[in-house]
N, C-alpha and C. Protein backbone atom coordinates (compact mmCIF):
# COMPACT_ATOMS: atom_id res chain seq x y z
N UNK A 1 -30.09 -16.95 13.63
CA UNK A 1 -30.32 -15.57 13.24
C UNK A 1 -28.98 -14.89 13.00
N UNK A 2 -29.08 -14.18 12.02
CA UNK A 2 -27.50 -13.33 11.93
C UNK A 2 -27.64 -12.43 12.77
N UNK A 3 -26.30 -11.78 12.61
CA UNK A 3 -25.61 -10.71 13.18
C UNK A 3 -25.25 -9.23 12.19
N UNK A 4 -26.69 -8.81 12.39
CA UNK A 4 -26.43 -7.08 11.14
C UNK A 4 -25.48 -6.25 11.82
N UNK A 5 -24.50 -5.80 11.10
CA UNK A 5 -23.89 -4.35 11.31
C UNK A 5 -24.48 -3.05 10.72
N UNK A 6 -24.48 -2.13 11.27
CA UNK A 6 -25.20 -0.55 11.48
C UNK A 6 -24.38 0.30 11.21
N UNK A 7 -24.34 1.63 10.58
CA UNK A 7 -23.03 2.53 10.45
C UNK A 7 -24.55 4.00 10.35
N UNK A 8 -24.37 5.01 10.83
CA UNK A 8 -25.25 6.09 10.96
C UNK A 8 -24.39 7.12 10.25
N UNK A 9 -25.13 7.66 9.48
CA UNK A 9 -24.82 8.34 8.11
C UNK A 9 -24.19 9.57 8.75
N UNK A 10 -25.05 9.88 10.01
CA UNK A 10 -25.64 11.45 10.19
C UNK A 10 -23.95 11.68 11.38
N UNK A 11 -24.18 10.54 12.31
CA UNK A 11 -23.16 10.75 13.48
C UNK A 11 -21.82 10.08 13.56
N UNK A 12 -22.30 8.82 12.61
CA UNK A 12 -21.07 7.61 12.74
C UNK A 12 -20.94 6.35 13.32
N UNK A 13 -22.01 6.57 14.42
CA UNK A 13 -22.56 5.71 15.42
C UNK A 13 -22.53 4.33 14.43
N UNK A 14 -21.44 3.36 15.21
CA UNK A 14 -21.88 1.97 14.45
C UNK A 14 -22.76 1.01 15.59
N UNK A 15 -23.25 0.15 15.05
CA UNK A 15 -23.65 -1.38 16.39
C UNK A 15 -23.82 -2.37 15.12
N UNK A 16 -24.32 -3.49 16.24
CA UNK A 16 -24.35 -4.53 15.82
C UNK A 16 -25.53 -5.21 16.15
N UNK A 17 -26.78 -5.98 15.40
CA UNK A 17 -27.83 -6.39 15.73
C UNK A 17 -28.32 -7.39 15.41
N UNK A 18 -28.99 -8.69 16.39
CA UNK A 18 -28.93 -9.80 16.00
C UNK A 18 -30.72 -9.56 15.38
N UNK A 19 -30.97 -10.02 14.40
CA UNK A 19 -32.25 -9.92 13.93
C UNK A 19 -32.57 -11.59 13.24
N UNK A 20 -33.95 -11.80 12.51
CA UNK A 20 -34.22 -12.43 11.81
C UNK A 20 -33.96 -11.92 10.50
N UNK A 21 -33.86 -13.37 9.48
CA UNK A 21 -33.21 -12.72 8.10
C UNK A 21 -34.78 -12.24 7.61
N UNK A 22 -36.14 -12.22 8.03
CA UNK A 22 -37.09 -11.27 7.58
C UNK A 22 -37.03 -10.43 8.38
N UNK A 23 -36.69 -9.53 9.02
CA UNK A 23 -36.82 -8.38 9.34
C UNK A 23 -36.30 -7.62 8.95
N UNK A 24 -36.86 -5.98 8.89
CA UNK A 24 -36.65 -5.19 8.10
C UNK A 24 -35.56 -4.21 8.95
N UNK A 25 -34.90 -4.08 8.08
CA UNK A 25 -33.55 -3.12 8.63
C UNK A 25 -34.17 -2.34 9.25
N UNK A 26 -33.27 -1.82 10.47
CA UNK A 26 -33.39 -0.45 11.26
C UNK A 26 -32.82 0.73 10.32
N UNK A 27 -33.45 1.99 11.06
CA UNK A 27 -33.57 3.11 10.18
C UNK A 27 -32.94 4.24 10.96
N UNK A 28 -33.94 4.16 12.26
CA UNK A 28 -33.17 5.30 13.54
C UNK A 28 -32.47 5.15 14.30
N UNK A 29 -31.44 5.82 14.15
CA UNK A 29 -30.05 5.72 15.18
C UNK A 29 -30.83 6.06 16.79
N UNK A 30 -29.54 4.86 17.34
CA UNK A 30 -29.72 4.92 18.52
C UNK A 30 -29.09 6.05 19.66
N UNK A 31 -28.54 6.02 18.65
CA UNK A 31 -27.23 8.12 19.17
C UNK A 31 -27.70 8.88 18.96
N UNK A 32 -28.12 9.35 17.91
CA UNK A 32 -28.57 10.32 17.72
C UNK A 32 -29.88 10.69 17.12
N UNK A 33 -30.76 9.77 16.91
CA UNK A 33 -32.24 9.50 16.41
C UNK A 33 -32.67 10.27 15.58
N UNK A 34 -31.54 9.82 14.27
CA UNK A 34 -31.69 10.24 13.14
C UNK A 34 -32.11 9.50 12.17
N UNK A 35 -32.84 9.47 10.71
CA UNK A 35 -33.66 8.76 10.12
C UNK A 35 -32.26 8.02 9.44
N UNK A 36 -31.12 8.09 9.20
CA UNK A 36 -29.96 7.77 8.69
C UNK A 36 -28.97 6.25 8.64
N UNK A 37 -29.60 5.44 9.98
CA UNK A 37 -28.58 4.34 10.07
C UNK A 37 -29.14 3.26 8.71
N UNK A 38 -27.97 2.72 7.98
CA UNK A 38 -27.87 2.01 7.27
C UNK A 38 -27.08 0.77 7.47
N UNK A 39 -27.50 -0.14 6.57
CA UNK A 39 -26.45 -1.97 7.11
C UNK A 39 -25.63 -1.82 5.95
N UNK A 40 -24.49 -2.23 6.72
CA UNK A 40 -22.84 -2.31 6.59
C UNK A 40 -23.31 -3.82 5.91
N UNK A 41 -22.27 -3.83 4.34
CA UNK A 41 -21.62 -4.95 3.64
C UNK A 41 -20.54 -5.56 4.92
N UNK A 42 -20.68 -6.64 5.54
CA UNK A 42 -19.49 -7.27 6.46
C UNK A 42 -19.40 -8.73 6.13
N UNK A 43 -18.64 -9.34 6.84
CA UNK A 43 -18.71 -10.77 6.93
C UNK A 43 -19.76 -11.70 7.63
N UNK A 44 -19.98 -12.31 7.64
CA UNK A 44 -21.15 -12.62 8.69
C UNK A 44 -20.62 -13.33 9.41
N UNK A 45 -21.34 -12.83 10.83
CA UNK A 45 -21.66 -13.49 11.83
C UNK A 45 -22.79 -14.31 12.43
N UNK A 46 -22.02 -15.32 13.19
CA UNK A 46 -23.44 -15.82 13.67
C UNK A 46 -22.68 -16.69 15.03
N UNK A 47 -23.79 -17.15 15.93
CA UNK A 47 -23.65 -17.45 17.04
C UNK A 47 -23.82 -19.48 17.31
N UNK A 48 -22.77 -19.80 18.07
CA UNK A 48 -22.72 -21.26 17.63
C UNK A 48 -23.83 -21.40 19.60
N UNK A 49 -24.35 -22.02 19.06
CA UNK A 49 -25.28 -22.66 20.69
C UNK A 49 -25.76 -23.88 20.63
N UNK A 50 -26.15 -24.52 21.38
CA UNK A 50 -25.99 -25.70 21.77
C UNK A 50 -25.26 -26.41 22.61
N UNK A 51 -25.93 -28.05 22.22
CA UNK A 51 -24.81 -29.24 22.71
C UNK A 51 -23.32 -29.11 22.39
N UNK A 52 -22.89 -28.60 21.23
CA UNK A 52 -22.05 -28.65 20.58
C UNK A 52 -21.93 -29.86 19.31
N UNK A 53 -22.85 -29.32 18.43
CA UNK A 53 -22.92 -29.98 17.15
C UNK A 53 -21.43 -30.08 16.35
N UNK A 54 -20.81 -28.76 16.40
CA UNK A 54 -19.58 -28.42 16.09
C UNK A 54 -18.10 -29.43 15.95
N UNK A 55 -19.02 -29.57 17.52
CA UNK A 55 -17.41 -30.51 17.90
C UNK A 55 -17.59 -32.36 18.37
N UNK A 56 -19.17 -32.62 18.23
CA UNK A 56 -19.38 -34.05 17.43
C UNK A 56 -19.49 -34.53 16.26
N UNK A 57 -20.64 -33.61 16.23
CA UNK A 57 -20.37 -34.06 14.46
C UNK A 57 -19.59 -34.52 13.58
N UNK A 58 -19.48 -35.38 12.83
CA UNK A 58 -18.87 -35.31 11.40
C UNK A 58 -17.59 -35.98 11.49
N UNK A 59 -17.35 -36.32 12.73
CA UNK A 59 -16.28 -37.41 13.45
C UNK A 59 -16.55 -38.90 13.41
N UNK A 60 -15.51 -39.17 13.23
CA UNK A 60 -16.15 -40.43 13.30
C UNK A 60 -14.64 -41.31 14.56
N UNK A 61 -15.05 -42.60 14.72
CA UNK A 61 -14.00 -43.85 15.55
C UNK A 61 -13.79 -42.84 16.96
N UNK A 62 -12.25 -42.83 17.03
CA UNK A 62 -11.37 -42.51 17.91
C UNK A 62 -10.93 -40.51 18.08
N UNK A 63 -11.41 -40.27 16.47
CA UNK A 63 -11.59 -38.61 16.65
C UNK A 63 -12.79 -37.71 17.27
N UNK A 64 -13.92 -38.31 17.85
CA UNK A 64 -14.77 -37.75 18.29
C UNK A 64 -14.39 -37.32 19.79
N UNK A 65 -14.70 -36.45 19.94
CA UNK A 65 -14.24 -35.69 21.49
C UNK A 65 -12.91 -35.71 22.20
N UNK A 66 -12.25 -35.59 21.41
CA UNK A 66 -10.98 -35.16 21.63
C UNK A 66 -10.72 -34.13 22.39
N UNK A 67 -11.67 -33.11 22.66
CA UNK A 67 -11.27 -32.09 23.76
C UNK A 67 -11.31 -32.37 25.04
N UNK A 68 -12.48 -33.31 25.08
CA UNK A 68 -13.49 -33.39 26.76
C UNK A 68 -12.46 -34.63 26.89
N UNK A 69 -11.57 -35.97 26.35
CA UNK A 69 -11.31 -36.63 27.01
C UNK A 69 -9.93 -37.35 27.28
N UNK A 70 -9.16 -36.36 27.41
CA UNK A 70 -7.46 -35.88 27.74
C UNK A 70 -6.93 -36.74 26.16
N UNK A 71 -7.31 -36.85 24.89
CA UNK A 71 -6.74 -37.31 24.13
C UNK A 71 -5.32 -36.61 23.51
N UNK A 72 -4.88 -36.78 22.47
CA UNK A 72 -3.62 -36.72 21.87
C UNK A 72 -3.41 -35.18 21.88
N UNK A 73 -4.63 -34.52 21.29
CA UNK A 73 -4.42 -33.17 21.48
C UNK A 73 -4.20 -32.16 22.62
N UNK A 74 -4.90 -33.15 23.89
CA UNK A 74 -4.22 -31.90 24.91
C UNK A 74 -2.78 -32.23 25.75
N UNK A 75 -2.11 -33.32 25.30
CA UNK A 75 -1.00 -33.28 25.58
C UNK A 75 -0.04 -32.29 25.17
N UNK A 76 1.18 -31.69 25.94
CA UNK A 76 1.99 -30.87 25.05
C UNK A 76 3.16 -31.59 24.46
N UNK A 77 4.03 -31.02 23.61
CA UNK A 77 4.83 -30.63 22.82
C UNK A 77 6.21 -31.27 24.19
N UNK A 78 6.75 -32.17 23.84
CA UNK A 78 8.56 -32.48 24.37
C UNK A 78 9.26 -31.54 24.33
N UNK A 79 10.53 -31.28 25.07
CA UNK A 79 11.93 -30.81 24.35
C UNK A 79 11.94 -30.94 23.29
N UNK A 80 12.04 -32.27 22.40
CA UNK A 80 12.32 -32.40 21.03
C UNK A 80 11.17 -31.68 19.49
N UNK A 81 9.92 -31.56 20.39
CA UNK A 81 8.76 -31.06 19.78
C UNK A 81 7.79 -31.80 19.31
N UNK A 82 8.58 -33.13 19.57
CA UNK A 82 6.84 -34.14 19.28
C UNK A 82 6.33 -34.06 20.65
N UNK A 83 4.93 -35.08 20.14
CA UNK A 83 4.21 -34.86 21.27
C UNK A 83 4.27 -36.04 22.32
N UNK A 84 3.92 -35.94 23.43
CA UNK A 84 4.43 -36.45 24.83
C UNK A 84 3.26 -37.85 24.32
């Protein structure tokens, strides 16, 4: 489900509301319960949940889970700036 942004004509009052993409925009502000709130042109948002599809997926061999299992990436940086 996205993430709508709100801007109220009347007060200014912004929010943010997670809806279905059929549902019909809100109308009455929650500040001031005026017939006025309208949805903001933004970027979209949306919410990552789960197992973490994100960060298996699409990996393949020796790059899959590189976070969870002390690989190359969570080592730091030497004196010299390569990695340890």
């Amino acid at each position: 489900m996205p993430i709508y942004e709100y801007e109220c004509k009347a007060c200014g009052h912004r929010l943010e509301k997670l809806q279905k993409i059929s549902a019909e925009p809100l109308k009455d502000c929650p500040a001031c319960e005026a017939d006025e709130l309208s949805r903001l042109i933004s970027a979209a948002g949306f919410r990552l949940a789960g197992g973490g599809w994100y960060e298996t997926d699409f990996k393949t061999g020796s790059k899959k889970n590189l976070a969870g299992e002390g690989g190359k990436a969570d080592k730091a940086p030497s004196k010299d700036g390569a990695a340890a």
